[in-house]
N, C-alpha and C. Protein backbone atom coordinates (compact mmCIF):
# COMPACT_ATOMS: atom_id res chain seq x y z
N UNK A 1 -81.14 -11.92 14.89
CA UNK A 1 -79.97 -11.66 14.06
C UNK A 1 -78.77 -12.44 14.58
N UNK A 2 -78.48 -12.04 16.03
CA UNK A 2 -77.47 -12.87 16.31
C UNK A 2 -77.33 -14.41 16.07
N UNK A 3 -78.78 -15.23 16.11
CA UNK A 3 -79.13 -16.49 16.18
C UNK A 3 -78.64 -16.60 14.48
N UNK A 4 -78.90 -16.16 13.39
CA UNK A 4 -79.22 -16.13 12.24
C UNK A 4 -77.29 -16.31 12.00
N UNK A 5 -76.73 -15.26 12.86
CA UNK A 5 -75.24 -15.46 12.45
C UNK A 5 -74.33 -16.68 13.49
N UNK A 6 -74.86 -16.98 14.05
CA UNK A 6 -74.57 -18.10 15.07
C UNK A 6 -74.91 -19.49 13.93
N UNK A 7 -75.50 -19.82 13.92
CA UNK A 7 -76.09 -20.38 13.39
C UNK A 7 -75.18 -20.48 11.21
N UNK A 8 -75.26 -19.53 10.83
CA UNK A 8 -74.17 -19.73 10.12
C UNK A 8 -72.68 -20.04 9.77
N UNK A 9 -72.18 -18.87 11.29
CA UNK A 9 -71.12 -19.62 11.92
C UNK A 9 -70.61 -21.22 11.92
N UNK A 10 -71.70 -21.90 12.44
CA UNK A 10 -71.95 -23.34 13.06
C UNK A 10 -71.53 -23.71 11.35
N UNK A 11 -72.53 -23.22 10.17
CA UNK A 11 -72.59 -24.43 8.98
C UNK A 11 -70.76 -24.17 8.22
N UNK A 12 -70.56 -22.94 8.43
CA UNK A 12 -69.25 -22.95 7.36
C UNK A 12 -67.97 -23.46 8.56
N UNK A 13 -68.19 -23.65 10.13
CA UNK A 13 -66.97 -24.38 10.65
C UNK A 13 -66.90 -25.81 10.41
N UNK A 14 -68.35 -26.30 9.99
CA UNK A 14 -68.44 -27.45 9.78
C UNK A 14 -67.89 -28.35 8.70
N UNK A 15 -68.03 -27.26 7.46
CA UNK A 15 -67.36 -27.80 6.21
C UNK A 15 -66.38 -28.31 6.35
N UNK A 16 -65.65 -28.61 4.99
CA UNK A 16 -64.34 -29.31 4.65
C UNK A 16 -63.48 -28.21 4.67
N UNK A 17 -63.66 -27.18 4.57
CA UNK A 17 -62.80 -25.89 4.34
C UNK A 17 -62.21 -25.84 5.73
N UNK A 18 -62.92 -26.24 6.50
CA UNK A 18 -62.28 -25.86 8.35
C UNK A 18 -62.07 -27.29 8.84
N UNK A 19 -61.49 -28.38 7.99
CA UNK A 19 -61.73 -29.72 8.95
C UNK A 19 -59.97 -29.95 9.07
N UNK A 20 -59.54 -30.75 9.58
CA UNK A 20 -58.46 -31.18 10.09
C UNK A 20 -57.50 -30.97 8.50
N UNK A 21 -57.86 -32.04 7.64
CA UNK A 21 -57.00 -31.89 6.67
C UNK A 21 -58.03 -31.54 5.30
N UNK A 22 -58.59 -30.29 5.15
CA UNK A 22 -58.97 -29.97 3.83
C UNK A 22 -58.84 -30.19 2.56
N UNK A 23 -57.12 -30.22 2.71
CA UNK A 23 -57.03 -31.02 1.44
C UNK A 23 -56.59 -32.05 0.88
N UNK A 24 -57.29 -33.34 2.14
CA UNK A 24 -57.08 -34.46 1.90
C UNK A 24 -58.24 -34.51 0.31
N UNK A 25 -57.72 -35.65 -0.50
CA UNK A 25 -58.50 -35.59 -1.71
C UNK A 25 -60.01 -35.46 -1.64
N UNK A 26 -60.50 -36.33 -0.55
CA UNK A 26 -62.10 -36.66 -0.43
C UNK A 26 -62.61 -35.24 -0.14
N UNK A 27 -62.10 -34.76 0.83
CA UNK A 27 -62.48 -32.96 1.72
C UNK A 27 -62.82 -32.31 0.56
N UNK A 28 -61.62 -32.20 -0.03
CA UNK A 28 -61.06 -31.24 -1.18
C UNK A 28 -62.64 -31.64 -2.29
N UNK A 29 -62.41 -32.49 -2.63
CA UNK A 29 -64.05 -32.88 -3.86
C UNK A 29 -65.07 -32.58 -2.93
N UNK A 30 -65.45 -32.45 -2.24
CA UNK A 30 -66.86 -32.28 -1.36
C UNK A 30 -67.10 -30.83 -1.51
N UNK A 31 -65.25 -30.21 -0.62
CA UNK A 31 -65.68 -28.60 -0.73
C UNK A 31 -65.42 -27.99 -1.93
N UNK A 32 -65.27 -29.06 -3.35
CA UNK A 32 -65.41 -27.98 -4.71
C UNK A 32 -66.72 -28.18 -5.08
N UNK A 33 -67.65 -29.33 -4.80
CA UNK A 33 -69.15 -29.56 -4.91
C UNK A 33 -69.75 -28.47 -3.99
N UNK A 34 -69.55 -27.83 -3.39
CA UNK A 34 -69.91 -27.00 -2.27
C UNK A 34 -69.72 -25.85 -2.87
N UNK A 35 -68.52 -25.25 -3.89
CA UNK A 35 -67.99 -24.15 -4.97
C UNK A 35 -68.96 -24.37 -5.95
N UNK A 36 -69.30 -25.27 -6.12
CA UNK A 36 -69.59 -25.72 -7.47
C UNK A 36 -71.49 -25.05 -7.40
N UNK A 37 -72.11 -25.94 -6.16
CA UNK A 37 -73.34 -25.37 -5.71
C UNK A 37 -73.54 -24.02 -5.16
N UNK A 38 -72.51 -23.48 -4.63
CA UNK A 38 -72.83 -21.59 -4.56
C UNK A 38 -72.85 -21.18 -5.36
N UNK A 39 -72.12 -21.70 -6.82
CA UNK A 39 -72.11 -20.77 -8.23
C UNK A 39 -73.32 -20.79 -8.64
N UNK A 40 -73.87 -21.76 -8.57
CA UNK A 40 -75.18 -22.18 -9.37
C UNK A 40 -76.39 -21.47 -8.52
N UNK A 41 -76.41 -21.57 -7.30
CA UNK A 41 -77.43 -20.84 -6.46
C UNK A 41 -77.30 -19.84 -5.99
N UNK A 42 -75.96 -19.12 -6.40
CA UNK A 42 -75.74 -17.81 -5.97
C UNK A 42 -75.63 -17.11 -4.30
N UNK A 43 -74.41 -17.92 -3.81
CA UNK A 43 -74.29 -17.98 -2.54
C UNK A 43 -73.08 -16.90 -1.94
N UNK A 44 -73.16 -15.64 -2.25
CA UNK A 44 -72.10 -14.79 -1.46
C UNK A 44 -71.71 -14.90 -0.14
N UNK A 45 -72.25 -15.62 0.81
CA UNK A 45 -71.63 -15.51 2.33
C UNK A 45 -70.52 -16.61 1.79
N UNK A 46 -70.70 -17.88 1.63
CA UNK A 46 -69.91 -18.51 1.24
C UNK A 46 -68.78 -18.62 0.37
N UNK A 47 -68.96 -17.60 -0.39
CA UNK A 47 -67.89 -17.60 -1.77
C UNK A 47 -66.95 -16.51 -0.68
N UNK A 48 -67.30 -15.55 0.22
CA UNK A 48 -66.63 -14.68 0.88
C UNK A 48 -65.87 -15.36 1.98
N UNK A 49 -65.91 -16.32 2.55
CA UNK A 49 -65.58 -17.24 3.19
C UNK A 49 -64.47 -18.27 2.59
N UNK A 50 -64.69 -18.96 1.47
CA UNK A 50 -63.79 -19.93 0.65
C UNK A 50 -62.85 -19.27 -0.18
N UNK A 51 -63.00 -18.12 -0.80
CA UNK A 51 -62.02 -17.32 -1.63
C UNK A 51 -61.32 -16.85 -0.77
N UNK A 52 -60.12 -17.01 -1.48
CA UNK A 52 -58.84 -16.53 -1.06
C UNK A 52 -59.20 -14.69 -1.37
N UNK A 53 -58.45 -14.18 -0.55
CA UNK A 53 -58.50 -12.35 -0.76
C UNK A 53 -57.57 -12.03 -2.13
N UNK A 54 -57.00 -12.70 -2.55
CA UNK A 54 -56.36 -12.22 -3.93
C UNK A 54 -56.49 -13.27 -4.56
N UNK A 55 -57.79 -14.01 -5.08
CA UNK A 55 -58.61 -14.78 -5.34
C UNK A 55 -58.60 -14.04 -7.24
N UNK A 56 -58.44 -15.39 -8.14
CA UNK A 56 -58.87 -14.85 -9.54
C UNK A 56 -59.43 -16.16 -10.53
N UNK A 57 -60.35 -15.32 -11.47
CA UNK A 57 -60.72 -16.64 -11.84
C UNK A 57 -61.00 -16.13 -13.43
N UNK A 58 -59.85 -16.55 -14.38
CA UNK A 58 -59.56 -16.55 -15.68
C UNK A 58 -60.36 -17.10 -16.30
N UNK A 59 -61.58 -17.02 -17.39
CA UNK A 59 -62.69 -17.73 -18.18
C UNK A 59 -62.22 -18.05 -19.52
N UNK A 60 -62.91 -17.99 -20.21
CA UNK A 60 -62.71 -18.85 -21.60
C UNK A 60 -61.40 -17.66 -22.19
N UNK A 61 -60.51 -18.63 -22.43
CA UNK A 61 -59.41 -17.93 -23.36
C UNK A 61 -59.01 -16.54 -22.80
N UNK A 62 -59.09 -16.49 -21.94
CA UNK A 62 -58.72 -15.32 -21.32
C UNK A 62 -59.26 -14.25 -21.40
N UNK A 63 -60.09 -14.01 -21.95
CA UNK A 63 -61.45 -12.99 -22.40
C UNK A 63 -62.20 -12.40 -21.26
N UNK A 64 -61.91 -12.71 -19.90
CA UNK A 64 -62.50 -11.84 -18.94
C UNK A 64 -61.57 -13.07 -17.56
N UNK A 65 -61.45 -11.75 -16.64
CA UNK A 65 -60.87 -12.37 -15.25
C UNK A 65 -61.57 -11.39 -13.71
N UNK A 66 -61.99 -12.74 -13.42
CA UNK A 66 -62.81 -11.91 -11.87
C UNK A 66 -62.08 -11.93 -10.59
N UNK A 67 -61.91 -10.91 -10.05
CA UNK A 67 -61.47 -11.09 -8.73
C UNK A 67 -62.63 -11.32 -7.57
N UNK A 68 -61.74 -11.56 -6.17
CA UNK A 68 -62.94 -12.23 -5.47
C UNK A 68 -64.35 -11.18 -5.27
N UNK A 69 -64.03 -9.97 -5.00
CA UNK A 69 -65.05 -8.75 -5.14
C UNK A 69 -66.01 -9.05 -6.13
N UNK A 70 -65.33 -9.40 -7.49
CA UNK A 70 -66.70 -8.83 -9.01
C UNK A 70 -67.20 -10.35 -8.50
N UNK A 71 -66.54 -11.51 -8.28
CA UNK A 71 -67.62 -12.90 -8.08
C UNK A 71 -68.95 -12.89 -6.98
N UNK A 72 -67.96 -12.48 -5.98
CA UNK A 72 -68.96 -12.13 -4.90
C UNK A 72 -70.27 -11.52 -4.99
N UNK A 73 -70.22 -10.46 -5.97
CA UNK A 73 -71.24 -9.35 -6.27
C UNK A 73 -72.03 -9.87 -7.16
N UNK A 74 -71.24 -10.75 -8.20
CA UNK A 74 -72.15 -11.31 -9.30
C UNK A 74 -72.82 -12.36 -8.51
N UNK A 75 -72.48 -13.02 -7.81
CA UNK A 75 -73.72 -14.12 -6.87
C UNK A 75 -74.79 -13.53 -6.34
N UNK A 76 -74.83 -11.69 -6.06
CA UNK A 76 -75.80 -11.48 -5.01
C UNK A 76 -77.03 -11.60 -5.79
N UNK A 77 -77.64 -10.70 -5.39
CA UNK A 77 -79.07 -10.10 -5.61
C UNK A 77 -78.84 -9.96 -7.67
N UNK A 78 -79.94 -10.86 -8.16
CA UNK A 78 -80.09 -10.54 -9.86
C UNK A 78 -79.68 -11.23 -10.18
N UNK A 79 -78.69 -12.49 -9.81
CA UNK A 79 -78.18 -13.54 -10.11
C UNK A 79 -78.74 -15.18 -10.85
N UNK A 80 -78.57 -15.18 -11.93
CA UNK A 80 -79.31 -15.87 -13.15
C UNK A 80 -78.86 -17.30 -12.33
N UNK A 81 -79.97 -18.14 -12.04
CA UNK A 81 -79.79 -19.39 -11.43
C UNK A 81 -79.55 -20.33 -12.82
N UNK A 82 -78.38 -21.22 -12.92
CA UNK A 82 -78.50 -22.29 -14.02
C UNK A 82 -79.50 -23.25 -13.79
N UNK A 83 -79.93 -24.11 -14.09
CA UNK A 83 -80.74 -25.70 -13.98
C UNK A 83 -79.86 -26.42 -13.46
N UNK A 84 -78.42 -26.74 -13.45
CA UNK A 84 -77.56 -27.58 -12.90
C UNK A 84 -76.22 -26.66 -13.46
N UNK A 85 -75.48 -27.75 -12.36
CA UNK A 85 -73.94 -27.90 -12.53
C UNK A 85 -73.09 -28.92 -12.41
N UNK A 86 -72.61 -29.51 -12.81
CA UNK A 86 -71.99 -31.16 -12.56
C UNK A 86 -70.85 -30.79 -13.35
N UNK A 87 -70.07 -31.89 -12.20
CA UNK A 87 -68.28 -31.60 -12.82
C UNK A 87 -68.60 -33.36 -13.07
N UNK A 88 -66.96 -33.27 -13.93
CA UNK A 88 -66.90 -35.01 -13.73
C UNK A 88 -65.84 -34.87 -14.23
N UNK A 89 -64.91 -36.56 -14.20
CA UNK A 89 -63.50 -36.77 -14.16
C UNK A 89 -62.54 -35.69 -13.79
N UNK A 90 -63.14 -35.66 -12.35
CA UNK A 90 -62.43 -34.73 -11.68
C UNK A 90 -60.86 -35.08 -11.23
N UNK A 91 -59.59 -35.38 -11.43
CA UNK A 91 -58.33 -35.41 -11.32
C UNK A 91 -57.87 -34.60 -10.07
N UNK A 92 -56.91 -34.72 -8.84
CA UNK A 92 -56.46 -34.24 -7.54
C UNK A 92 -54.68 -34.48 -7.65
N UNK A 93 -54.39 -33.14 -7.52
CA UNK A 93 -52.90 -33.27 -7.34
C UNK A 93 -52.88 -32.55 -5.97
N UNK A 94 -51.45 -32.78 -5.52
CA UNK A 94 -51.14 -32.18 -3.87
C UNK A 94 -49.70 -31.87 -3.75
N UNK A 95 -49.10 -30.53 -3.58
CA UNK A 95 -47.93 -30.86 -3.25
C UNK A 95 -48.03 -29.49 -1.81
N UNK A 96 -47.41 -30.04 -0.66
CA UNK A 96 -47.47 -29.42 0.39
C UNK A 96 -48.92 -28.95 0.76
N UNK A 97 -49.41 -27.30 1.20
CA UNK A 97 -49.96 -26.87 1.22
C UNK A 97 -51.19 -26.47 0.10
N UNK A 98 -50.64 -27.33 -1.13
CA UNK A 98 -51.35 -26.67 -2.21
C UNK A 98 -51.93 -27.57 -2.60
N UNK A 99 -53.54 -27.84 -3.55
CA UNK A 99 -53.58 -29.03 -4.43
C UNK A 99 -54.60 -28.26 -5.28
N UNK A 100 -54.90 -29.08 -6.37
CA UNK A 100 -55.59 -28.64 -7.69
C UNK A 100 -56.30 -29.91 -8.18
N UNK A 101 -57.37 -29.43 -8.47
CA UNK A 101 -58.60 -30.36 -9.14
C UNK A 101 -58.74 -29.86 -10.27
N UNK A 102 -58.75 -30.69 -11.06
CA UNK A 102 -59.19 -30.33 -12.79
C UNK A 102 -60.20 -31.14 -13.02
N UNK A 103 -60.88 -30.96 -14.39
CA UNK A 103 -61.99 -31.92 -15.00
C UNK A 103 -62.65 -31.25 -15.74
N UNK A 104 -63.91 -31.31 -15.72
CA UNK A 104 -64.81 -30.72 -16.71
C UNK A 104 -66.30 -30.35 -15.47
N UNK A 105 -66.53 -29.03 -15.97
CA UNK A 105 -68.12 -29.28 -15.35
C UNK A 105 -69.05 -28.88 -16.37
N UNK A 106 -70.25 -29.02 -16.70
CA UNK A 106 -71.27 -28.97 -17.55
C UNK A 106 -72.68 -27.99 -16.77
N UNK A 107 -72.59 -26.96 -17.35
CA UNK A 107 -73.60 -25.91 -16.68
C UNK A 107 -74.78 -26.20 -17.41
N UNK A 108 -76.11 -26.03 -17.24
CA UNK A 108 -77.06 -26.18 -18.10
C UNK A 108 -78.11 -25.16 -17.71
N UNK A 109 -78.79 -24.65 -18.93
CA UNK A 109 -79.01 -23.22 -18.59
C UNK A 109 -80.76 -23.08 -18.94
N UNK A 110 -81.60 -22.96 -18.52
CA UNK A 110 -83.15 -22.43 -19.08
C UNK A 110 -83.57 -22.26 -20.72
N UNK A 111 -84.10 -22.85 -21.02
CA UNK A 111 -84.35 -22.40 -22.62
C UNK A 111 -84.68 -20.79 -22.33
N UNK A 112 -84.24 -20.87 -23.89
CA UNK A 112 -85.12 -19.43 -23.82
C UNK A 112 -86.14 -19.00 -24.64
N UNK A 113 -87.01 -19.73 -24.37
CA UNK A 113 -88.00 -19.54 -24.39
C UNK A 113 -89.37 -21.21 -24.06
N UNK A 114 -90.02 -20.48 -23.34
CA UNK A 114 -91.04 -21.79 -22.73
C UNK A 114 -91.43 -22.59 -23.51
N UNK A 115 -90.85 -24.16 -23.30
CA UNK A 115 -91.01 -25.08 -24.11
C UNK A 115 -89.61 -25.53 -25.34
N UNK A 116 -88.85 -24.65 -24.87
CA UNK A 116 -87.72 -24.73 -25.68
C UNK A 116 -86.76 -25.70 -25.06
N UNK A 117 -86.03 -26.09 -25.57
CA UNK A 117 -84.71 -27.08 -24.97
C UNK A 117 -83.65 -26.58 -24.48
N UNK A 118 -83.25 -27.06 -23.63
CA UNK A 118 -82.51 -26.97 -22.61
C UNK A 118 -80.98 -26.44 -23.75
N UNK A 119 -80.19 -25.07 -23.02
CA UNK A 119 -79.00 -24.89 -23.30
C UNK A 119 -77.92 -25.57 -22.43
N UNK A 120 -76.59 -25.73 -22.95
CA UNK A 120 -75.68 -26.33 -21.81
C UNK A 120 -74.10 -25.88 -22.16
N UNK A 121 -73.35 -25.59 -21.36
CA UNK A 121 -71.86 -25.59 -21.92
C UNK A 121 -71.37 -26.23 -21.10
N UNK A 122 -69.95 -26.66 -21.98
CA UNK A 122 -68.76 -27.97 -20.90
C UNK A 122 -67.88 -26.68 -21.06
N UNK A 123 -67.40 -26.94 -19.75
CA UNK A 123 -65.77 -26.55 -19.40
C UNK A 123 -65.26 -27.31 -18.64
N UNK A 124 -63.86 -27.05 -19.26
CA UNK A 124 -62.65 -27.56 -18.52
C UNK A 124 -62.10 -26.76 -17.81
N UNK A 125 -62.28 -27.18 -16.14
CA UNK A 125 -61.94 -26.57 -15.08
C UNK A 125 -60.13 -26.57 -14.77
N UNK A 126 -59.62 -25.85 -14.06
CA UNK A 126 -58.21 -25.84 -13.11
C UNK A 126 -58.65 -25.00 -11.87
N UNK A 127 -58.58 -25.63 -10.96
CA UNK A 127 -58.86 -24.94 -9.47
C UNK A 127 -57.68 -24.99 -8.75
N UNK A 128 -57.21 -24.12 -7.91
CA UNK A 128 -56.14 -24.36 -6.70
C UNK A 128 -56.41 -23.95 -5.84
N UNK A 129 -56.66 -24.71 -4.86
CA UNK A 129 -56.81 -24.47 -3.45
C UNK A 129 -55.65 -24.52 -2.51
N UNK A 130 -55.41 -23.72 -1.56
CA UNK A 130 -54.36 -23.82 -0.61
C UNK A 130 -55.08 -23.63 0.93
N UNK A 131 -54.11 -24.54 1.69
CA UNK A 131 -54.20 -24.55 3.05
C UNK A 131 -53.67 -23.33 3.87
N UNK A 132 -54.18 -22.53 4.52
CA UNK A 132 -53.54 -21.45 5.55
C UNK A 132 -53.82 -21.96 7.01
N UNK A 133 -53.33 -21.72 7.84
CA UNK A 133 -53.60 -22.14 8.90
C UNK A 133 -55.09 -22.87 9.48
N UNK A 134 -55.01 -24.13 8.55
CA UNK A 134 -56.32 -25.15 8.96
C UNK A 134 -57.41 -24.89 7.82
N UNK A 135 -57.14 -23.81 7.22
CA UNK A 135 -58.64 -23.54 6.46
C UNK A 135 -57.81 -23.78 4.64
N UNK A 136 -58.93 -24.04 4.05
CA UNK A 136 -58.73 -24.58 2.92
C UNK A 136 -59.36 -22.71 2.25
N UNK A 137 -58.62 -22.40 0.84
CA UNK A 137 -59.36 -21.25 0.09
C UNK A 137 -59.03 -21.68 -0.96
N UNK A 138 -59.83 -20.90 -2.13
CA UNK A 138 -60.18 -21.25 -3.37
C UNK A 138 -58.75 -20.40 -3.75
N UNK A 139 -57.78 -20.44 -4.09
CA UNK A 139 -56.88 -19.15 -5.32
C UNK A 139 -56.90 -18.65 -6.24
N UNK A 140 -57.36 -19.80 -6.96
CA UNK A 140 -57.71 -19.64 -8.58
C UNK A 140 -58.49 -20.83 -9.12
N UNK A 141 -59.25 -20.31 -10.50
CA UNK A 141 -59.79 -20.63 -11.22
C UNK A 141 -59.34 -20.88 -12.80
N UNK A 142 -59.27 -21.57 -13.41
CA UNK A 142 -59.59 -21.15 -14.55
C UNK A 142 -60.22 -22.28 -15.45
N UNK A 143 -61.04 -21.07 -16.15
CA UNK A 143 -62.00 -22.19 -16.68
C UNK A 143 -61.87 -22.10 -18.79
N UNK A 144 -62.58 -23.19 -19.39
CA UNK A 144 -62.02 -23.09 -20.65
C UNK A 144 -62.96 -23.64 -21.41
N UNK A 145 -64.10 -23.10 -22.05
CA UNK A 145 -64.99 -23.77 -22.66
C UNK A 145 -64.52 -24.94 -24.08
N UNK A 146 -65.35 -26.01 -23.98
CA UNK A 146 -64.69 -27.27 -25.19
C UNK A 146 -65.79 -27.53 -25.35
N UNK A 147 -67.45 -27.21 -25.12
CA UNK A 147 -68.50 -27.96 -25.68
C UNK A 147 -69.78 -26.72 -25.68
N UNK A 148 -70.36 -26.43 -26.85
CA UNK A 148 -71.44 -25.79 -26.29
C UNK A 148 -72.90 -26.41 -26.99
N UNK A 149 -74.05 -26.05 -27.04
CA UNK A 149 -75.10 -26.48 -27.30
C UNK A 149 -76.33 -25.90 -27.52
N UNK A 150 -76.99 -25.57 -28.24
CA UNK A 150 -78.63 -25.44 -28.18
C UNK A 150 -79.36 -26.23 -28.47
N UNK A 151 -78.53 -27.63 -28.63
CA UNK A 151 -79.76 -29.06 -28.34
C UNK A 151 -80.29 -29.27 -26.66
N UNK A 152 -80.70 -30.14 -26.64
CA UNK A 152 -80.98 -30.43 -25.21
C UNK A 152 -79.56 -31.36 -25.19
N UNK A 153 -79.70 -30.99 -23.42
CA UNK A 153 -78.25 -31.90 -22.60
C UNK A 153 -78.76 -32.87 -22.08
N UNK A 154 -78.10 -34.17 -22.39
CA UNK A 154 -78.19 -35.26 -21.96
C UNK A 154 -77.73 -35.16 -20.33
């Protein structure tokens, strides 16, 4: 056990979230690919780690808002794995302690049913991350659906 938390220790000091300047632009895109892959694989040690404690994340049109608790919980155990997640024309602003990535990411989801084609939705992301003493956290989210599909995703 101890080895098991040692050992995890080691992978999240390593990230971009704990490096010198987190939210230099490059850090900052690595550790939202890193957000981006716990959503999709359903990673609670990590999302408990990168979220800010008064952490929120506003979805389509305002129609539901999670704090860091309901995200956390929704990653654990029962957690519907997508097929992918990919952001793109991802955009980086910075002022002081704070910066924000926008763009789009494209979730793509299991047919439903075997042999069926692939589902997918686009959103348009807003993230803000802030610096606290060395460590980078997620603040907010918000996300905004502009594409959906029951063709297959290119």
């Amino acid at each position: 056990m101890k080895t098991c938390l040692g050992a995890a220790a080691l992978v999240l000091c390593s990230t971009p979230a704990f490096s010198a300047d987190c939210l230099e632009a490059d850090a900052l895109k690595r550790l939202d690919g890193q957000y981006e892959d716990a959503l999709r694989v359903g990673n609670p040690e990590f999302m408990r780690v990168l979220l800010a404690d008064d952490f929120v994340w506003v979805h389509n049109h305002a129609v539901a808002a999670e704090d860091k608790a309901t995200l956390v919980g929704r990653l654990g155990e029962g957690h519907e794995v997508p097929l992918a997640r990919r952001s793109e024309q991802v955009a980086y602003r910075r002022l002081d302690n704070t910066a924000v990535l926008s763009g789009f990411t494209t979730v793509e989801k299991a047919p439903r049913e075997e042999g069926g084609e692939v589902r997918g939705n686009k959103y348009h992301f807003m993230r803000t991350y802030v610096a606290v003493e060395g460590e980078c956290h997620l603040l907010s989210n918000q996300t905004m659906k502009v594409w959906s599909t029951e063709e297959e995703v290119n």
